[in-house]
ModelCIF file with pLDDT and N, C-alpha, C, O atoms, coordinates in Angstrom:
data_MODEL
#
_entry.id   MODEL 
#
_entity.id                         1 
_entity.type                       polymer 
_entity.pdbx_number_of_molecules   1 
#
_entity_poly.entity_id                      1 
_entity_poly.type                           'polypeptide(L)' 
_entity_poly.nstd_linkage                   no 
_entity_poly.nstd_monomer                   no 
_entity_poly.pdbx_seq_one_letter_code       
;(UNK)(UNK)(UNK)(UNK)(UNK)(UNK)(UNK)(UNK)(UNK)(UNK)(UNK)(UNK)(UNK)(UNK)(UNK)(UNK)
(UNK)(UNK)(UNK)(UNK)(UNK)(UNK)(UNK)(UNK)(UNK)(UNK)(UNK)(UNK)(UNK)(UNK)
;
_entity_poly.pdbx_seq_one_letter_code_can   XXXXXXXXXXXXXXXXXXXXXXXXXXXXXX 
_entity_poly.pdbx_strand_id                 A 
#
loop_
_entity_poly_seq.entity_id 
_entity_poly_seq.num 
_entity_poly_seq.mon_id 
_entity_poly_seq.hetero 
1 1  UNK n 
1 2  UNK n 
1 3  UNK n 
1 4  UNK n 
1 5  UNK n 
1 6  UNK n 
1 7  UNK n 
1 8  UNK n 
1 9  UNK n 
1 10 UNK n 
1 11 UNK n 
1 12 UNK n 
1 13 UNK n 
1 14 UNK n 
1 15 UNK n 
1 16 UNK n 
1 17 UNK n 
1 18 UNK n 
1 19 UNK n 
1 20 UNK n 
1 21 UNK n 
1 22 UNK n 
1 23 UNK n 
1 24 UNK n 
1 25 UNK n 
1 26 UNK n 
1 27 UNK n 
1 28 UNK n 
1 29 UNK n 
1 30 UNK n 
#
_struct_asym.id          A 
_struct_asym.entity_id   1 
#
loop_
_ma_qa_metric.id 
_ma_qa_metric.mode 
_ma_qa_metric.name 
_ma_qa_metric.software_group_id 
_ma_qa_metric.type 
1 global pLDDT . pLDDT 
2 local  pLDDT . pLDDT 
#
_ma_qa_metric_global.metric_id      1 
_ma_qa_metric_global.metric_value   93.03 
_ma_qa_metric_global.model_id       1 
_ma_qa_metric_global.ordinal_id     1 
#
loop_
_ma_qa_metric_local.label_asym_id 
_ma_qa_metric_local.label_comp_id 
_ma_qa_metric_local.label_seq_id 
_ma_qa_metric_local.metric_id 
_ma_qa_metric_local.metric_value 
_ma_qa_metric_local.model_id 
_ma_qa_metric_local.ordinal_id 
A UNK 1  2 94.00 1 1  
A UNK 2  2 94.00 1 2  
A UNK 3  2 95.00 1 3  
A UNK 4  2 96.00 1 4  
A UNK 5  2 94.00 1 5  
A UNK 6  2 95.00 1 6  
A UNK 7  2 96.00 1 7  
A UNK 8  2 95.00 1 8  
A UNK 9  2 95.00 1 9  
A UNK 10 2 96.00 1 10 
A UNK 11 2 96.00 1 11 
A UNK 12 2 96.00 1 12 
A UNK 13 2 96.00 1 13 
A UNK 14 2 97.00 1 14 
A UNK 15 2 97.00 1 15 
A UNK 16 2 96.00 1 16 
A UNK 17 2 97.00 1 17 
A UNK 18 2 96.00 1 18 
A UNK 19 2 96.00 1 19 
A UNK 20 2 95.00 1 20 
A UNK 21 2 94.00 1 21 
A UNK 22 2 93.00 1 22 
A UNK 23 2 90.00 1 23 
A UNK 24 2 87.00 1 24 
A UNK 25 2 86.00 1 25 
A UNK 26 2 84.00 1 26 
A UNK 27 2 85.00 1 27 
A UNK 28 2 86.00 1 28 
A UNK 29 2 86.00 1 29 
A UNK 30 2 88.00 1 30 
#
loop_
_atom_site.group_PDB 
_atom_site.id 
_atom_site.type_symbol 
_atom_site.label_atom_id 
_atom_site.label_alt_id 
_atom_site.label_comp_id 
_atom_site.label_asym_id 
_atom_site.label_entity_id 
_atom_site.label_seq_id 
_atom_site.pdbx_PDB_ins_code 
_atom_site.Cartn_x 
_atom_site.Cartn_y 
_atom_site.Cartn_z 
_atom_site.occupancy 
_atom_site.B_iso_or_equiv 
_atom_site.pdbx_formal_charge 
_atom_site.auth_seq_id 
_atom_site.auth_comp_id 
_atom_site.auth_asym_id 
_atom_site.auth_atom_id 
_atom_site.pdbx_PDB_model_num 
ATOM 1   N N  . UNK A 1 1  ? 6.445  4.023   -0.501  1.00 94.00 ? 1  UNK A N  1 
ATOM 2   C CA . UNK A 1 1  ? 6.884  5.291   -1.086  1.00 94.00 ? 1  UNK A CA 1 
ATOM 3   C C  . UNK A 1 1  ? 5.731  5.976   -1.814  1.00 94.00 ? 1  UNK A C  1 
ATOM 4   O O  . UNK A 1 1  ? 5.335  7.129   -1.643  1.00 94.00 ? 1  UNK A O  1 
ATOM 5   N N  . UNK A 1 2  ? 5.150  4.823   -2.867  1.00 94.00 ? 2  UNK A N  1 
ATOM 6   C CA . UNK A 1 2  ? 3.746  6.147   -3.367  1.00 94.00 ? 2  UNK A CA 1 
ATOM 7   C C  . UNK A 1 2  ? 2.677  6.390   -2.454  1.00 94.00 ? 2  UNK A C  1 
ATOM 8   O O  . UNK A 1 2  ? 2.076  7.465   -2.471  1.00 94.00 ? 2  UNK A O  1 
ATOM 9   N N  . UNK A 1 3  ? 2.368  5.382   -1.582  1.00 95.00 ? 3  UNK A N  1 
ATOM 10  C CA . UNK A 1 3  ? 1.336  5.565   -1.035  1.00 95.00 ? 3  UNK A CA 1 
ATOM 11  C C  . UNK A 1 3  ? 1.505  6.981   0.032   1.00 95.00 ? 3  UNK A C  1 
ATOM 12  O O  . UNK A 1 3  ? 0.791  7.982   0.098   1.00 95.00 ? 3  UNK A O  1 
ATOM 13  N N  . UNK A 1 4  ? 2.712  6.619   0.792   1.00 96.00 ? 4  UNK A N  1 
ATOM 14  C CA . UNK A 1 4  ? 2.888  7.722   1.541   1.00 96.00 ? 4  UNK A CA 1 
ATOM 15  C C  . UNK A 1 4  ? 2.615  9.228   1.072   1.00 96.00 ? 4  UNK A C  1 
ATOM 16  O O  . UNK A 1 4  ? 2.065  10.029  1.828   1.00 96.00 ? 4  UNK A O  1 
ATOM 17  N N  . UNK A 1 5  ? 2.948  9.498   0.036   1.00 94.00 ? 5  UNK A N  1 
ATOM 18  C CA . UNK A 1 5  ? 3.232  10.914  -1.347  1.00 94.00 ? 5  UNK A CA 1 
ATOM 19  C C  . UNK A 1 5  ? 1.798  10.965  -1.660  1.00 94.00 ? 5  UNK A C  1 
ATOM 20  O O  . UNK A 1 5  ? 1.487  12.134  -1.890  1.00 94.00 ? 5  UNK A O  1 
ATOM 21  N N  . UNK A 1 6  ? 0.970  10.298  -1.743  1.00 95.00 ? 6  UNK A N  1 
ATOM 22  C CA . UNK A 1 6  ? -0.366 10.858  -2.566  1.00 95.00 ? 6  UNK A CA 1 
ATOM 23  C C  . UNK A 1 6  ? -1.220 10.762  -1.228  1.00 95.00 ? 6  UNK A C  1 
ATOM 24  O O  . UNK A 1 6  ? -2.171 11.543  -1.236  1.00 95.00 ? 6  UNK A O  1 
ATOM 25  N N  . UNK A 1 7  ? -1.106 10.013  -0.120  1.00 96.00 ? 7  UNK A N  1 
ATOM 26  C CA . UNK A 1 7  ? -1.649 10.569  1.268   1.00 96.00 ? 7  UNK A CA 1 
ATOM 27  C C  . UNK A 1 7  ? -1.626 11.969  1.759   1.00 96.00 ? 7  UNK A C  1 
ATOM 28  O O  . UNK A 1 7  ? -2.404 12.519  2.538   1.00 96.00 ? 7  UNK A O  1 
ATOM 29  N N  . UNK A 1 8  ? -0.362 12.536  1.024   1.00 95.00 ? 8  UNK A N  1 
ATOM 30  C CA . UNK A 1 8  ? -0.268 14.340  1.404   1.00 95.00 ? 8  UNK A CA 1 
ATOM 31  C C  . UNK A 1 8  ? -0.850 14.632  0.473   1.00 95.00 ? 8  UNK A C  1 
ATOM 32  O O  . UNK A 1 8  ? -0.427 15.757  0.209   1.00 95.00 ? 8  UNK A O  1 
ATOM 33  N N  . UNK A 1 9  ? -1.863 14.263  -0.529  1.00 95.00 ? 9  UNK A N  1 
ATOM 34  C CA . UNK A 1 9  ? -2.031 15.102  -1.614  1.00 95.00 ? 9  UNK A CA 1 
ATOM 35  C C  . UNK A 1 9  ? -3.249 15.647  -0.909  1.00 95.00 ? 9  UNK A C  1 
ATOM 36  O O  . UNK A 1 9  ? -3.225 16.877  -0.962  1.00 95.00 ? 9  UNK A O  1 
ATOM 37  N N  . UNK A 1 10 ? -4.351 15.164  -0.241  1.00 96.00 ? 10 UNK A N  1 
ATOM 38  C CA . UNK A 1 10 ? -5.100 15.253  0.433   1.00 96.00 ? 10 UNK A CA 1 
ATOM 39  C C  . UNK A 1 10 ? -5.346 14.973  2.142   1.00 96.00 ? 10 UNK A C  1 
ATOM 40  O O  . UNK A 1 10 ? -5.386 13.783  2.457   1.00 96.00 ? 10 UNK A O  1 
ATOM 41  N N  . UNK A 1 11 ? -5.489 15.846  3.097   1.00 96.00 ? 11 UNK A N  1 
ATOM 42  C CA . UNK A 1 11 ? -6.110 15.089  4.206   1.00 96.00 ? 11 UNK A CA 1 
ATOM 43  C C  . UNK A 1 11 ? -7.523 14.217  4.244   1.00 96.00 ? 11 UNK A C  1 
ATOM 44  O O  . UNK A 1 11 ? -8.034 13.808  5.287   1.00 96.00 ? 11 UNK A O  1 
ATOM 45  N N  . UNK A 1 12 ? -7.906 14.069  3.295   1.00 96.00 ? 12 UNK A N  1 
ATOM 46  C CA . UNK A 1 12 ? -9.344 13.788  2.926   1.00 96.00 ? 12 UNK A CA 1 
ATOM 47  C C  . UNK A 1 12 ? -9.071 12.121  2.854   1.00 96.00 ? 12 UNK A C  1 
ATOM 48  O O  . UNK A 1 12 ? -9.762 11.276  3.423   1.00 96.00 ? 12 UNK A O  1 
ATOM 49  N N  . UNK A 1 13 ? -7.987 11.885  2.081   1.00 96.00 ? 13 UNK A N  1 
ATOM 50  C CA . UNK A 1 13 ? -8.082 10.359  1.810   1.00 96.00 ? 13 UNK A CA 1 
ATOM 51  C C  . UNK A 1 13 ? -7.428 9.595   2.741   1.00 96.00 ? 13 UNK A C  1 
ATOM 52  O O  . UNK A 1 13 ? -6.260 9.780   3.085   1.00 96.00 ? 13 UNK A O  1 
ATOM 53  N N  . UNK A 1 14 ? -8.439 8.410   3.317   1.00 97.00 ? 14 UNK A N  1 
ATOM 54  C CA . UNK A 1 14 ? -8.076 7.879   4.347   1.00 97.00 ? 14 UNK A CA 1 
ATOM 55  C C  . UNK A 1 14 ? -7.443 6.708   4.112   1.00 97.00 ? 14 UNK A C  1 
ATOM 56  O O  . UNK A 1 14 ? -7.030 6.007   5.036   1.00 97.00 ? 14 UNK A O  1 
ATOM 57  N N  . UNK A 1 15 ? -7.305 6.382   2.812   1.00 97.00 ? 15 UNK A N  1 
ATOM 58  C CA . UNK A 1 15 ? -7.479 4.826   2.533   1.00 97.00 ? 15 UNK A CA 1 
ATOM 59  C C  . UNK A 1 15 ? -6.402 4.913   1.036   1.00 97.00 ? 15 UNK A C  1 
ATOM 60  O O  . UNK A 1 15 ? -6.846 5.384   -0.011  1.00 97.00 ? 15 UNK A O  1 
ATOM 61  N N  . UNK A 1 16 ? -5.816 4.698   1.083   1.00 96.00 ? 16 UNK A N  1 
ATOM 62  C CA . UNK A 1 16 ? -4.584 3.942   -0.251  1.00 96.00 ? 16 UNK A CA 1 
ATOM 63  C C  . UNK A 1 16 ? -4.554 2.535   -0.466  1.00 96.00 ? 16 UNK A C  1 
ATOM 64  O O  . UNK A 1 16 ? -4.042 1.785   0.365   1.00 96.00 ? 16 UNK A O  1 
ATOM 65  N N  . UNK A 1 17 ? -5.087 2.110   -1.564  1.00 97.00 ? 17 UNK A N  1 
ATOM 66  C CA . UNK A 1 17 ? -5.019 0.589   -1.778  1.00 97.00 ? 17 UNK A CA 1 
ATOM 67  C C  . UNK A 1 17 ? -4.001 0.723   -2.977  1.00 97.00 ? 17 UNK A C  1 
ATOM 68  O O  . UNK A 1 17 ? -4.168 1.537   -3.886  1.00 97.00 ? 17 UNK A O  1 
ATOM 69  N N  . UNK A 1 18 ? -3.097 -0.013  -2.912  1.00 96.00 ? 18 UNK A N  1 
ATOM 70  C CA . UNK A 1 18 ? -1.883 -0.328  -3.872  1.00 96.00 ? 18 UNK A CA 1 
ATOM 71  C C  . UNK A 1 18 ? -1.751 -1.763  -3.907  1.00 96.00 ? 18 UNK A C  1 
ATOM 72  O O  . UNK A 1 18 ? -1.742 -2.683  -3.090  1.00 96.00 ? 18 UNK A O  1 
ATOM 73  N N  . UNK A 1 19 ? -1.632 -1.585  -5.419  1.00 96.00 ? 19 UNK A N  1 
ATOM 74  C CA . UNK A 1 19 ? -2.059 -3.207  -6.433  1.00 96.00 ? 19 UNK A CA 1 
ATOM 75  C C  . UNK A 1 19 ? -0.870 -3.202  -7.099  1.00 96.00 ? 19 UNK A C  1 
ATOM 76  O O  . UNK A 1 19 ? -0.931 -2.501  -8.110  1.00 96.00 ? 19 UNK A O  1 
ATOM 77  N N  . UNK A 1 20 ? 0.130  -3.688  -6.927  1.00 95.00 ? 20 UNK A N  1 
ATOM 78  C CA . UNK A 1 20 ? 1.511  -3.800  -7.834  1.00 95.00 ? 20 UNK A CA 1 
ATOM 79  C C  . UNK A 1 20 ? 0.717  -5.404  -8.534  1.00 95.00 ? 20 UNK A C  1 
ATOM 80  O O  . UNK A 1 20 ? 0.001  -6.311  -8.109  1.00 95.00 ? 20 UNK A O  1 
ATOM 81  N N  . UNK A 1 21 ? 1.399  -5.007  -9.856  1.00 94.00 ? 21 UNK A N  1 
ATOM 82  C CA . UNK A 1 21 ? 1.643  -6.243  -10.815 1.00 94.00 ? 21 UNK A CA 1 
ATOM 83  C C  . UNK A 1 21 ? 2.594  -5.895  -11.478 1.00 94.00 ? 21 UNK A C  1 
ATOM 84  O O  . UNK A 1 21 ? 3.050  -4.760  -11.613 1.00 94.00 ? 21 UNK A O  1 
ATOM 85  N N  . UNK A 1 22 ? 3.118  -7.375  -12.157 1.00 93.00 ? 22 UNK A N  1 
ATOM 86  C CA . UNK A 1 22 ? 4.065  -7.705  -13.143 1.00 93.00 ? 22 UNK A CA 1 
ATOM 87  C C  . UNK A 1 22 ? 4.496  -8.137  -14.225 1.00 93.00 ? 22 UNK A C  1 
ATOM 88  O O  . UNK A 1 22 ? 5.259  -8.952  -13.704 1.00 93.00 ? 22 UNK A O  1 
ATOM 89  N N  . UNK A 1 23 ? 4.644  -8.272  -15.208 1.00 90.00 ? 23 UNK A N  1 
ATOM 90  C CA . UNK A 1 23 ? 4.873  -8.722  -16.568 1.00 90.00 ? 23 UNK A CA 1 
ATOM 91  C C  . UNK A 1 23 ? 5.228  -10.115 -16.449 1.00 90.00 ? 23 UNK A C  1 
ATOM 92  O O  . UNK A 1 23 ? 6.455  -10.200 -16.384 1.00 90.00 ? 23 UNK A O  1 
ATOM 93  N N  . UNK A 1 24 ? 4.544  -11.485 -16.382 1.00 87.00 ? 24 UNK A N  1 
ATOM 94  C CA . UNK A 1 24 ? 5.160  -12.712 -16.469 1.00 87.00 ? 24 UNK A CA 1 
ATOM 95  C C  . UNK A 1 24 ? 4.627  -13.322 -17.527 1.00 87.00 ? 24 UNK A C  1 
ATOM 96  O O  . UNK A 1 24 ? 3.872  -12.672 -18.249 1.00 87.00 ? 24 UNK A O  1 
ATOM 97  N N  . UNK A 1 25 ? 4.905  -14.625 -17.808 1.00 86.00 ? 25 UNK A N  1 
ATOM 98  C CA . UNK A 1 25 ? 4.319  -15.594 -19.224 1.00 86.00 ? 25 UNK A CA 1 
ATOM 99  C C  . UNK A 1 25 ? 3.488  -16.559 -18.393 1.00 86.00 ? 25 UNK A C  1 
ATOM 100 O O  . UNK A 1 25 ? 3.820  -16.893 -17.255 1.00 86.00 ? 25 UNK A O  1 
ATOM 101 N N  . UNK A 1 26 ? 2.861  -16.807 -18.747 1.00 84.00 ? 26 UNK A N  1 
ATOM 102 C CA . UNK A 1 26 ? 1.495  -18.061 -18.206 1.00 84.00 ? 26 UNK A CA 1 
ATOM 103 C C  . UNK A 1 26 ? 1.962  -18.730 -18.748 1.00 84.00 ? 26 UNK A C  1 
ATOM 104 O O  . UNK A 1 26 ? 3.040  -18.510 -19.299 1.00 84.00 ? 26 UNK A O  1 
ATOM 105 N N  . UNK A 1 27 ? 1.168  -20.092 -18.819 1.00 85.00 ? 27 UNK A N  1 
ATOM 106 C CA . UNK A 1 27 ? 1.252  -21.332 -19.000 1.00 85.00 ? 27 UNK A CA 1 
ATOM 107 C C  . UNK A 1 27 ? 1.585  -21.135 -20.844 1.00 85.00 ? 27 UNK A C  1 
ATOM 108 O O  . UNK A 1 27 ? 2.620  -21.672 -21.237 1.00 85.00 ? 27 UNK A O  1 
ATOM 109 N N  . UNK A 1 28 ? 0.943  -20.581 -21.623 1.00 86.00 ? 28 UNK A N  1 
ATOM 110 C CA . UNK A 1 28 ? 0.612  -21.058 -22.688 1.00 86.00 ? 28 UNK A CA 1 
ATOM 111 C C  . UNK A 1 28 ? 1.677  -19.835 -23.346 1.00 86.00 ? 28 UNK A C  1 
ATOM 112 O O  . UNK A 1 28 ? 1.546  -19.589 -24.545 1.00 86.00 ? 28 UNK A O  1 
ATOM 113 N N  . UNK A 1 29 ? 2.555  -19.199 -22.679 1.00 86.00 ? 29 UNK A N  1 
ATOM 114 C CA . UNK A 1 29 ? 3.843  -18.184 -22.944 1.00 86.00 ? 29 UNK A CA 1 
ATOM 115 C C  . UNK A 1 29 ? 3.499  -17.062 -23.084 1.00 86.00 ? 29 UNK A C  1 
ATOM 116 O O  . UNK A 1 29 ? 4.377  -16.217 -23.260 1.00 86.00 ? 29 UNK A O  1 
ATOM 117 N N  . UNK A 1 30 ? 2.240  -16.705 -23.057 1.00 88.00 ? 30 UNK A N  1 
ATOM 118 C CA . UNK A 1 30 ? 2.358  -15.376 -23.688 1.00 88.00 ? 30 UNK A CA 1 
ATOM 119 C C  . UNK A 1 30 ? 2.358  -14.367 -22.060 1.00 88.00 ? 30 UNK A C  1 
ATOM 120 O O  . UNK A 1 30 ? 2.444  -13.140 -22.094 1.00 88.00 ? 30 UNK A O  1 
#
């Protein structure tokens, strides 16, 4: 969904790299 939407923002950009992350606790909780 975003990648598609900011591909029209430009014909110029050929390339969308999308990096999802998430809020978890590691080892030591935080």
């Amino acid at each position: 969904f975003v990648s598609s939407n900011l591909f029209n923002v430009s014909p110029m950009i050929e390339t969308v790299v999308v990096s999802g992350y998430t809020q978890r606790r590691n080892k030591s909780g935080d």
